[in-house]
Protein backbone atom coordinates (compact mmCIF):
# COMPACT_ATOMS: atom_id res chain seq x y z
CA UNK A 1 -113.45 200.53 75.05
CA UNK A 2 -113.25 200.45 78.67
CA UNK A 3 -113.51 197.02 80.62
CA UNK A 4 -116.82 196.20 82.52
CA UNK A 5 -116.29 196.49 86.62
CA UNK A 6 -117.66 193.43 87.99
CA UNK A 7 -118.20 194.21 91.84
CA UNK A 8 -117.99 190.90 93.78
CA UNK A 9 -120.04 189.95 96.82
CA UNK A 10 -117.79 190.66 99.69
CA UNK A 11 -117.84 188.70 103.08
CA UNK A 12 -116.55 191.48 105.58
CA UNK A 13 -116.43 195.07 105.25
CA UNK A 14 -112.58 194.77 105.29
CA UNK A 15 -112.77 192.98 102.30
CA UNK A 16 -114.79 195.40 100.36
CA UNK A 17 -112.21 198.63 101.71
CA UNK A 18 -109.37 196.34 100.30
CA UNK A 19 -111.49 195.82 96.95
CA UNK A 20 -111.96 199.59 96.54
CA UNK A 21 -108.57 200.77 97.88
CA UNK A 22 -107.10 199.00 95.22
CA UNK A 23 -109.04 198.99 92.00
CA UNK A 24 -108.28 202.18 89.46
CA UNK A 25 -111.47 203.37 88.43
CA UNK A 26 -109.40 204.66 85.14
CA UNK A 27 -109.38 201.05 84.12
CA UNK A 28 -113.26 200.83 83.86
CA UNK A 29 -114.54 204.32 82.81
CA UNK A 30 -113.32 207.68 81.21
CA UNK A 31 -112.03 209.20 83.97
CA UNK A 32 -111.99 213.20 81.79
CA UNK A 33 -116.41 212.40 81.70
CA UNK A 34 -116.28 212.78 85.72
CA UNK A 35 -118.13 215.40 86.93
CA UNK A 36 -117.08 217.22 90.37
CA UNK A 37 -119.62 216.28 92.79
CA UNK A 38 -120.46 219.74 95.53
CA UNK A 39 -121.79 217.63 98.14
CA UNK A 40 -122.86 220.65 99.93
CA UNK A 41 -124.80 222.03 96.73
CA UNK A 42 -126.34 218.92 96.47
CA UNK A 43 -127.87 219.17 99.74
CA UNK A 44 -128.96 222.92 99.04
CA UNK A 45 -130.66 221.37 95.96
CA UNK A 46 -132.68 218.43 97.59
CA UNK A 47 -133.45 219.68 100.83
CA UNK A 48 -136.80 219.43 102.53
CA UNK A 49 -138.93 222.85 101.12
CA UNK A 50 -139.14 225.59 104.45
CA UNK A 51 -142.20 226.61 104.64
CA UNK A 52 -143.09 229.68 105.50
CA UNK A 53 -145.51 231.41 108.34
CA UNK A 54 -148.73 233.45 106.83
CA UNK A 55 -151.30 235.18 108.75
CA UNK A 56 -155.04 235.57 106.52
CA UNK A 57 -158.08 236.08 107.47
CA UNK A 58 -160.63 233.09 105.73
CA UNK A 59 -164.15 233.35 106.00
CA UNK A 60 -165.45 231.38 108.65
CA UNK A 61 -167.97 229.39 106.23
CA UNK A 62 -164.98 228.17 103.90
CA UNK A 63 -162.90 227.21 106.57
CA UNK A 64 -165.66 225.25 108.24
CA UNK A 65 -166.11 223.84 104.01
CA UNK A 66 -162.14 222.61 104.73
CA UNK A 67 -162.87 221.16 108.09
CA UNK A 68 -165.68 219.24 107.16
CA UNK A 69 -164.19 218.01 103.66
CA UNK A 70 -160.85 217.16 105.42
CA UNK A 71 -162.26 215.36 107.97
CA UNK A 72 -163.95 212.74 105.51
CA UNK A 73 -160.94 212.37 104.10
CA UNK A 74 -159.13 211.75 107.30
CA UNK A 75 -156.08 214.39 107.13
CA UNK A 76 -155.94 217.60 108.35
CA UNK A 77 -157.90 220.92 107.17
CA UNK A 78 -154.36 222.69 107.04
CA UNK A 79 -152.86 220.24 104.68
CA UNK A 80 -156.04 220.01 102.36
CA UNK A 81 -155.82 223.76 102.42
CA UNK A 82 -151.91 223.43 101.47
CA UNK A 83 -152.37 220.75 98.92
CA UNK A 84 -155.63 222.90 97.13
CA UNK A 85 -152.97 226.08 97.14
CA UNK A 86 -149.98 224.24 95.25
CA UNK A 87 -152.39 223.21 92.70
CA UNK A 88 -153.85 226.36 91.78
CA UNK A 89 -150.49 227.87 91.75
C-alpha cells in the first residue's frame, strides 16, 4: 500500500515548484497504472463542435412560426431552429 500525498498550503509559488521538484510521485501511487497523457489528442477530443454552413430553402410560414416562437422566448430564431434539429436527430 502506497502512502497518502498530503499537499500542503504553500505561501509563494517558489515554494510549491520546490514541493513538486522534489517529491517522487512513485512514493504515493503505482507509477506502471499511469496512463500517457496526448495533450494534443485531448484537445482534438474536447474541442468546441465546427459547425458547418447549409443553404435550404424553409417555407416562409414556418420560418415566420420560428421567429415568432423565438422571440417569446428571447433567443434567436437560428438557435431555436439549431436546438429543434439536434433533438430530432
Amino acid at each position: 500500500m502506497k502512502k497518502k500525498l498530503v499537499i500542503p498550503k504553500f505561501k509563494t509559488k517558489e515554494e510549491e515548484y520546490e514541493f513538486w521538484d522534489k517529491i517522487d510521485l512513485g512514493e504515493y501511487h503505482n507509477v506502471s497504472s499511469f496512463k500517457h497523457f496526448d495533450l494534443d489528442q485531448f484537445l482534438k477530443e474536447h474541442a468546441e463542435p465546427k459547425t458547418t454552413r447549409i443553404t435550404i430553402r424553409i417555407p416562409t410560414n414556418i420560418v415566420q412560426s420560428y421567429k415568432k416562437k423565438a422571440s417569446e422566448l428571447d433567443m434567436p430564431y437560428q438557435s431555436l431552429i439549431k436546438q429543434q434539429l439536434a433533438r430530432g436527430v
